[in-house]
Protein backbone atom coordinates (compact mmCIF):
# COMPACT_ATOMS: atom_id res chain seq x y z
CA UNK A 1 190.78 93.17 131.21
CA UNK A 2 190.13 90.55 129.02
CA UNK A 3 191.69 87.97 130.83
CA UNK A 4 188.79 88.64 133.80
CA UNK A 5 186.25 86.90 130.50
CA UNK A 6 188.55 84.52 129.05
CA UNK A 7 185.99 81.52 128.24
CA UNK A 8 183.21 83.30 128.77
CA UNK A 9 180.87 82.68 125.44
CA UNK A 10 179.09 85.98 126.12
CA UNK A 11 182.43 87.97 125.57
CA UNK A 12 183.31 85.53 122.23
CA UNK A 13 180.26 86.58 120.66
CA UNK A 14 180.77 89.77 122.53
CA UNK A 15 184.24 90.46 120.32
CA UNK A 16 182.57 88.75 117.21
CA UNK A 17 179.74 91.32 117.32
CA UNK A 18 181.91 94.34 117.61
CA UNK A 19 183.71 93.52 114.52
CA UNK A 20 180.84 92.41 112.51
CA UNK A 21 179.49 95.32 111.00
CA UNK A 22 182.79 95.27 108.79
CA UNK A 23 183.31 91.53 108.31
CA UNK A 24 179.43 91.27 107.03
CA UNK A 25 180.27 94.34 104.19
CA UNK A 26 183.46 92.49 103.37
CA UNK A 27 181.71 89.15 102.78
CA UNK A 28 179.24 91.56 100.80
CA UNK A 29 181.77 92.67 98.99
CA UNK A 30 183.23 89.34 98.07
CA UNK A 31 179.66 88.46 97.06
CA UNK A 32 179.57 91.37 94.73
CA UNK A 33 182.71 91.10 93.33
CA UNK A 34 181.92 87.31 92.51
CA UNK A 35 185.16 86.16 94.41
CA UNK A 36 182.97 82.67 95.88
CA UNK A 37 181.82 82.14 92.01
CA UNK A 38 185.57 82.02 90.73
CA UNK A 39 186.77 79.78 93.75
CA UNK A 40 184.16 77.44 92.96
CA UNK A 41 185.79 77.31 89.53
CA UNK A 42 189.04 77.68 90.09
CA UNK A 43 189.82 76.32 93.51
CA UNK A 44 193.10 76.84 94.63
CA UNK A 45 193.61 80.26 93.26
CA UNK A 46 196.31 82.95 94.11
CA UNK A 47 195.79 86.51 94.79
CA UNK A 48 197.03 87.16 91.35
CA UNK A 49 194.32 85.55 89.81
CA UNK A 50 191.84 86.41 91.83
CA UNK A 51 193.12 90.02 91.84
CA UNK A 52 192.69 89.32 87.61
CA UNK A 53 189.16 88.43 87.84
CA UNK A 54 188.44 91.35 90.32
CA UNK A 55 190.25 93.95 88.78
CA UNK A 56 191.36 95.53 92.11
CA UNK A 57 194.58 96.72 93.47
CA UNK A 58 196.62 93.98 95.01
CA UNK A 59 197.08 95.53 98.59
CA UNK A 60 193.13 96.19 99.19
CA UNK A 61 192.34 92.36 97.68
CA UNK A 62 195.05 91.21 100.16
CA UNK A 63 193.03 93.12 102.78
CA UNK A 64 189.51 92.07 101.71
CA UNK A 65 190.97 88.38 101.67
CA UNK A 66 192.62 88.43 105.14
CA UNK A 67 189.23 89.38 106.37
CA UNK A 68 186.63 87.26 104.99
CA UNK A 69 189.31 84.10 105.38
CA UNK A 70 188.89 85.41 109.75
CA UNK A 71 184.70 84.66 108.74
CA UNK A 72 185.52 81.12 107.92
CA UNK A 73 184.09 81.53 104.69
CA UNK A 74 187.28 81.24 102.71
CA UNK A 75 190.91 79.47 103.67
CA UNK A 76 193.71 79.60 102.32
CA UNK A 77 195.65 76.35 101.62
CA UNK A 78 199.66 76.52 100.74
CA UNK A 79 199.40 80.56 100.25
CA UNK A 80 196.29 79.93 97.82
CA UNK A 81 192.18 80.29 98.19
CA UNK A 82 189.35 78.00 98.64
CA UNK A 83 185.83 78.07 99.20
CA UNK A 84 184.92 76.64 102.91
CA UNK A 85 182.06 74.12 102.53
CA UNK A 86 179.60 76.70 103.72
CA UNK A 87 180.35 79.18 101.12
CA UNK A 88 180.51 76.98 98.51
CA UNK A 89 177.02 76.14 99.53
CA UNK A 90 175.17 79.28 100.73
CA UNK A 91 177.34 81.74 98.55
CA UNK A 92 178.64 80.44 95.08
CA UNK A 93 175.56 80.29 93.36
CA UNK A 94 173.30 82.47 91.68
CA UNK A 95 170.27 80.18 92.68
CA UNK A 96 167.04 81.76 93.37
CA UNK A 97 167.91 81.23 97.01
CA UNK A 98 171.37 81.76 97.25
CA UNK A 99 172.18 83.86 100.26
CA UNK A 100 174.46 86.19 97.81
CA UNK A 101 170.92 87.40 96.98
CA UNK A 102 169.98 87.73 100.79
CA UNK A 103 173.31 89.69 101.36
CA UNK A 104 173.28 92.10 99.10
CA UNK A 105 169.29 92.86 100.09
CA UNK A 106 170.66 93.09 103.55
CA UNK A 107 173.64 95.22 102.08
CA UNK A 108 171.57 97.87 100.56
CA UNK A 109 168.54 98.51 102.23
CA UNK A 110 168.40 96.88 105.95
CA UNK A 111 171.99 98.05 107.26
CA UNK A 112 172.31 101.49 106.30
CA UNK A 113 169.13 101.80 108.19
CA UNK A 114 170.84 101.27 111.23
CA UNK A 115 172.80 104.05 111.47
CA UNK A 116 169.48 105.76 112.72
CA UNK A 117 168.82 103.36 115.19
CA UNK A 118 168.98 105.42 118.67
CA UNK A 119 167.16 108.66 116.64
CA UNK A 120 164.30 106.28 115.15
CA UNK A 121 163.70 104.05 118.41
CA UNK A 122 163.57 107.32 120.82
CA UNK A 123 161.40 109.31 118.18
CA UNK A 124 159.06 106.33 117.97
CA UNK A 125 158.83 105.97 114.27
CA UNK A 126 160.69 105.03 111.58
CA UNK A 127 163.40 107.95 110.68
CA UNK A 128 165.12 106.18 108.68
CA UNK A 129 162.57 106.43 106.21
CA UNK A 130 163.49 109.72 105.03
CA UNK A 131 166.29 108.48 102.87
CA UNK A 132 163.78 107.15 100.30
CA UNK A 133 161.54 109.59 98.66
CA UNK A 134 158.46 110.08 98.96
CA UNK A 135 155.52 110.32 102.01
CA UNK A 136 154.34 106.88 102.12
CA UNK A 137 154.63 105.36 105.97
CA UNK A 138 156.49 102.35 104.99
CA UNK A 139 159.34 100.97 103.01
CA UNK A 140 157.36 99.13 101.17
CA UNK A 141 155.24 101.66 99.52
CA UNK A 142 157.87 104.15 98.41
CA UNK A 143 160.09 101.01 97.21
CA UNK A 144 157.74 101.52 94.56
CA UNK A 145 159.21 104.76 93.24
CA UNK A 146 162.68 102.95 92.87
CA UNK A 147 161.94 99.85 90.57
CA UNK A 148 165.69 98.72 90.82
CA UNK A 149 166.51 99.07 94.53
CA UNK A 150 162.49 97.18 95.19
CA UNK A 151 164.13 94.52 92.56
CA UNK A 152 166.98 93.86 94.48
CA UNK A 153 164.45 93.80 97.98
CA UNK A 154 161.90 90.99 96.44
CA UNK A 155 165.47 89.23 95.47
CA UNK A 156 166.74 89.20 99.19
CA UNK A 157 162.98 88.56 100.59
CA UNK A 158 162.40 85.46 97.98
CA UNK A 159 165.54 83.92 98.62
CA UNK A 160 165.35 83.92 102.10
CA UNK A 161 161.96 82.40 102.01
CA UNK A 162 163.17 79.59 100.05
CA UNK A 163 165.65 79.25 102.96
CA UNK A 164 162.75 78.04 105.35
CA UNK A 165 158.95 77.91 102.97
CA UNK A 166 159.81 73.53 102.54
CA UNK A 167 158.73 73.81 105.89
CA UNK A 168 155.48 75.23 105.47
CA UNK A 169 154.78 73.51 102.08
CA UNK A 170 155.44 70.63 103.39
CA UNK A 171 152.96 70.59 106.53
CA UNK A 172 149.68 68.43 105.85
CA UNK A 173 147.41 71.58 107.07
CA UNK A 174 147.44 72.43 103.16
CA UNK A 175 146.57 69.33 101.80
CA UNK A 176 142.58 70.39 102.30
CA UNK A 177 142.98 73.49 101.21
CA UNK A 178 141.85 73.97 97.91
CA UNK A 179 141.79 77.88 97.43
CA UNK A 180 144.00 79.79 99.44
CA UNK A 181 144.24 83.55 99.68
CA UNK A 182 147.75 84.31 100.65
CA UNK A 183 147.73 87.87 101.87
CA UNK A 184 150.85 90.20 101.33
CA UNK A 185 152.26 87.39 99.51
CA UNK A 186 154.91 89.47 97.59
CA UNK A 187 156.17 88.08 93.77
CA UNK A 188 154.60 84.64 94.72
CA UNK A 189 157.50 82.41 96.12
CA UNK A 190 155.28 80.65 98.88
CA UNK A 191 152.21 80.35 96.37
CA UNK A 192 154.37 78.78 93.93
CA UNK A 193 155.51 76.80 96.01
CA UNK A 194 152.69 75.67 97.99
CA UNK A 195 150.67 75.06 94.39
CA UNK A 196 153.73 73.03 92.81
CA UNK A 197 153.83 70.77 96.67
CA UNK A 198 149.94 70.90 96.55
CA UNK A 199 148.40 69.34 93.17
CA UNK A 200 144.56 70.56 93.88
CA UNK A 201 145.56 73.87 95.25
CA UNK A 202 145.32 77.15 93.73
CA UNK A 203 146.27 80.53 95.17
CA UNK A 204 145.40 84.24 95.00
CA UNK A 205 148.54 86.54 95.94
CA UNK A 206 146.86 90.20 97.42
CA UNK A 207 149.61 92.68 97.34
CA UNK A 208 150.87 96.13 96.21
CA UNK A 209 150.30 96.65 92.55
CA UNK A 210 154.44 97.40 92.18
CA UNK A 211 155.21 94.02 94.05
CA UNK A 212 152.35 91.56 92.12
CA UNK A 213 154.29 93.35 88.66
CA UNK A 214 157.32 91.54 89.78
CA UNK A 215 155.32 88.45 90.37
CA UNK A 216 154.24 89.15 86.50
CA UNK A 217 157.66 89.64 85.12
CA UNK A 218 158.78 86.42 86.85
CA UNK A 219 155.80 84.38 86.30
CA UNK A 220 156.08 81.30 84.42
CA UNK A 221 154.52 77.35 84.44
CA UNK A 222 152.59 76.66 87.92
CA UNK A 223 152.65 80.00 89.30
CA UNK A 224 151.03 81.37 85.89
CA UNK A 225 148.53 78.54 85.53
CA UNK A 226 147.18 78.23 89.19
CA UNK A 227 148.77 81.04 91.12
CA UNK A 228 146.82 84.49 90.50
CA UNK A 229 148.20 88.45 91.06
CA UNK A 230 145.82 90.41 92.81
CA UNK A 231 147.16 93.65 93.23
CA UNK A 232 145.91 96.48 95.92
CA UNK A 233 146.26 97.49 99.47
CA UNK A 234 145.77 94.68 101.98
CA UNK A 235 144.47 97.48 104.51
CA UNK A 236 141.92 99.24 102.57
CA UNK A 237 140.57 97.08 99.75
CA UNK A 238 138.42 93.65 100.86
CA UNK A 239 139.60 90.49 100.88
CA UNK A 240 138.97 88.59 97.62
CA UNK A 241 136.63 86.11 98.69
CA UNK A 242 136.22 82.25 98.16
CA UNK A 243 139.24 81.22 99.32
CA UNK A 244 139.20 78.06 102.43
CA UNK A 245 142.03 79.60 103.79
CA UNK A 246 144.09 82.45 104.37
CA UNK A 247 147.49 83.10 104.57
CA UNK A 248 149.63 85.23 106.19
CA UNK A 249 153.23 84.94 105.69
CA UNK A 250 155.46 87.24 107.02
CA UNK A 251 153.82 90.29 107.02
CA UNK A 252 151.56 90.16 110.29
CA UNK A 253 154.95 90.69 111.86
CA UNK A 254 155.40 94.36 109.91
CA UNK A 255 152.57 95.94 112.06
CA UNK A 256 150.88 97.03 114.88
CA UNK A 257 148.68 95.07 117.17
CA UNK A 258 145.79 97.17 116.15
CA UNK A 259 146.78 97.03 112.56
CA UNK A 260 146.84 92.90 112.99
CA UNK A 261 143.64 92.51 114.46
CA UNK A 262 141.97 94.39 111.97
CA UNK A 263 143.57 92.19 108.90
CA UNK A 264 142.56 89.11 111.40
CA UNK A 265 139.30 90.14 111.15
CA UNK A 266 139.06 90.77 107.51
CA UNK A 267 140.23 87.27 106.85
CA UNK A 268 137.64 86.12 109.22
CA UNK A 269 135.21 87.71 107.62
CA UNK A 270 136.15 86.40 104.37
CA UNK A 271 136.26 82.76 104.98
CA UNK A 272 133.40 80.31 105.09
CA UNK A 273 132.73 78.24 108.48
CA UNK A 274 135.69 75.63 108.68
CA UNK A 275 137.90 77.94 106.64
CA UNK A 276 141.59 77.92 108.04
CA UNK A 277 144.62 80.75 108.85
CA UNK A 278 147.59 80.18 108.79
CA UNK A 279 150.15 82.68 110.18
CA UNK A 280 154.01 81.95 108.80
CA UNK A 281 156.76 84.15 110.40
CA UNK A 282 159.32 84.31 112.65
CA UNK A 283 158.65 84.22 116.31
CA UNK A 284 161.17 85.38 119.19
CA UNK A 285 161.08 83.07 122.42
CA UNK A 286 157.71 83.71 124.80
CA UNK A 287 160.19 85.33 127.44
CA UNK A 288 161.45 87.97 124.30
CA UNK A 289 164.94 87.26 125.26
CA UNK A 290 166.45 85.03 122.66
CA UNK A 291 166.00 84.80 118.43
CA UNK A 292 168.98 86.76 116.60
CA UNK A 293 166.89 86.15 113.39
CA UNK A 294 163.73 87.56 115.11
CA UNK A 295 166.09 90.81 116.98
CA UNK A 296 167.23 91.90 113.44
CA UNK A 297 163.97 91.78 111.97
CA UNK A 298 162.25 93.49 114.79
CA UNK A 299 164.76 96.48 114.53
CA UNK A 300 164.51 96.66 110.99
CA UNK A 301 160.62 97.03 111.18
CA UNK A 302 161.25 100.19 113.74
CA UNK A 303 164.16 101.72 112.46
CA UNK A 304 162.68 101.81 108.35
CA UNK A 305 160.16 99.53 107.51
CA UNK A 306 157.32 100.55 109.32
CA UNK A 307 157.93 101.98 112.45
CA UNK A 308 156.27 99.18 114.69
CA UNK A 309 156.29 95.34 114.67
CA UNK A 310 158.35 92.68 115.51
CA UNK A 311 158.92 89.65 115.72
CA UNK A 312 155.90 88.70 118.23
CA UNK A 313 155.94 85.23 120.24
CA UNK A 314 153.50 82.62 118.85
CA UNK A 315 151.31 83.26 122.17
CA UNK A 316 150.04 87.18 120.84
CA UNK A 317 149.39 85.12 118.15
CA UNK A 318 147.56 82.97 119.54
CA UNK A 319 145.61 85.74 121.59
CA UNK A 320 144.37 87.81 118.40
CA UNK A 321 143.02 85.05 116.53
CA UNK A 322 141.12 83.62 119.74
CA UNK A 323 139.97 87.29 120.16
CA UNK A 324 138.89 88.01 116.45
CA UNK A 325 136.86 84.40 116.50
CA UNK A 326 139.25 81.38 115.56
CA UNK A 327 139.35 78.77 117.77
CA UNK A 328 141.34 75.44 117.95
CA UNK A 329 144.10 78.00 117.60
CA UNK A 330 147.39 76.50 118.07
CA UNK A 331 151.26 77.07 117.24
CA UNK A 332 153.64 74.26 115.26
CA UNK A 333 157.12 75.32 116.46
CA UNK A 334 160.82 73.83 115.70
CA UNK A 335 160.72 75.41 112.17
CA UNK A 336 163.77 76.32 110.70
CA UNK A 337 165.20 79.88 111.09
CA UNK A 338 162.98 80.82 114.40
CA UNK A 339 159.53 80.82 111.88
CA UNK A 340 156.47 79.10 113.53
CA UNK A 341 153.07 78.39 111.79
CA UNK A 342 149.72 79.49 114.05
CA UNK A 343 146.72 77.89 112.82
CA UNK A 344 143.39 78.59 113.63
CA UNK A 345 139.32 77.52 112.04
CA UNK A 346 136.49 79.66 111.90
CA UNK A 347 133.34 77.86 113.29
């Protein structure tokens, strides 16, 4: 049978994809155990010093080994270990943005989620839910009850959005702006770094009370002197007002239509004529058939998050802000890990 798709890229990723479930928790596991950390130290280490450092059994090291070196993340060279160039890169840090951050997020709250999958997309809502306490609708709200496990979600979200925010910092929309208003902004990665790239700019971060506490307890330099916490609920409370411009980066994507075009409109109502938004997020391809990034996240939001959302193409985008008022609406595209940046002006 498989000889009938020998070459055939769609059966490659086809036999990839099967196995990945386990090959992603091993690589996980690595992560955890610091394996990538000690290669980067000790290059060229045997399983008896690795198994040392770990403090496992030698047979189930062996067996964690033989599968993340099949990832390409680690090779072994005369019987002994080394970091590929891509692990010693993404994984052997403890950075701010090191994907071991991103990985373990992933690890603990997005995969076990999955397991619901067929039960939470035929029910409509998001069943998976019902593993964290509380009666909230989203993730994000009863997060709130679990300081540690939210910790280790803001970790994950920050570090991937110092993966791909240079992007958006870097993009000469902002250099106008002087006060922006950067809805569901989380512990204030973008602000921070949109104030540091942006030497007149200030920001106000709007979020959840349990998230803007994080942004406290990490606070420090720019993001204390020009980046402020603003905690409450993005749906119910108004929009601080005297801000230019308003930004929305990746949360738009964690609702409904109806639930975006009413947070549209609030941010049109708060901005003066010639005030700017600026949506930042992921966007799948206008035909919805291509953007891994964008297919994870959209599951995510329906299996636990929130139980709608998704990754929407730039033109819905483009449609709600023409249809709450914005105009010279348009979409910058090419941005790195599937993320575009719609723009609009109130007149």
């Amino acid at each position: 049978m498989d000889s009938l798709h020998d070459g055939d890229p769609v059966f490659e990723r086809f036999q990839f994809l099967v196995n990945a479930p386990a090959l992603f928790n091993a690589v996980a596991t690595a992560v955890e155990l610091r394996i990538f950390h000690f290669l980067a130290d000790n290059p060229g280490s045997g399983i008896e010093e690795i198994r040392e450092f770990t403090d496992m059994p030698r047979h189930q090291l062996r067996v964690l080994l033989q599968a993340v070196c099949t990832t390409g993340l680690l090779r072994r060279e005369d019987g002994n270990y080394v970091n590929s160039a891509v692990a010693q890169d993404l994984l052997a840090s403890d950075a701010e943005d090191s994907w071991g951050h991103i990985i373990v997020g992933w690890k603990e709250v997005y995969y076990p989620a999955f397991a619901h999958m067929t039960q939470a997309l035929k029910a409509g809502t998001n069943t998976a839910l019902d593993s964290y306490p509380g009666d909230e609708p989203t993730l994000y709200q009863r997060l709130s009850r679990n300081p540690e496990v939210e910790a280790v979600f803001h970790r994950a979200m920050s570090a991937f959005t110092l993966q791909s925010v240079d992007a958006l910092v870097e993009r000469p929309e902002f250099a106008s702006v002087r006060k922006l208003l950067d809805v569901g902004g989380g512990d204030g990665t973008t602000s921070a770094r949109l104030v540091a790239r942006h030497e007149e700019l200030s920001s106000t971060v709007f979020d959840m009370p349990s998230v803007s506490k994080l942004g406290e307890e990490k606070s420090s330099g720019v993001l204390a002197d020009r980046v402020e916490l603003h905690p409450g609920d993005i749906f119910t409370d108004a929009f601080p007002l005297g801000s230019d411009a308003v930004l929305f980066s990746h949360v738009l994507e964690i609702f409904s239509e109806d639930q975006i075009l009413g947070l549209m409109k609030k941010a049109y109502d708060a901005l003066p004529v010639g005030g700017k938004v600026f949506v930042y997020g992921y966007n799948v391809s206008d035909d919805e058939t291509t953007g891994i990034f964008g297919a994870r996240l959209g599951l995510y939001f329906n299996v636990l998050a929130s139980g709608q959302g998704m990754a929407y193409p730039a033109r819905d985008y483009e449609a709600w802000l023409t249809q709450v008022g914005f105009t010279g609406v348009e979409t910058v595209t090419g941005m790195p890990y599937e993320h575009g940046l719609t723009l609009g002006v109130k007149q």
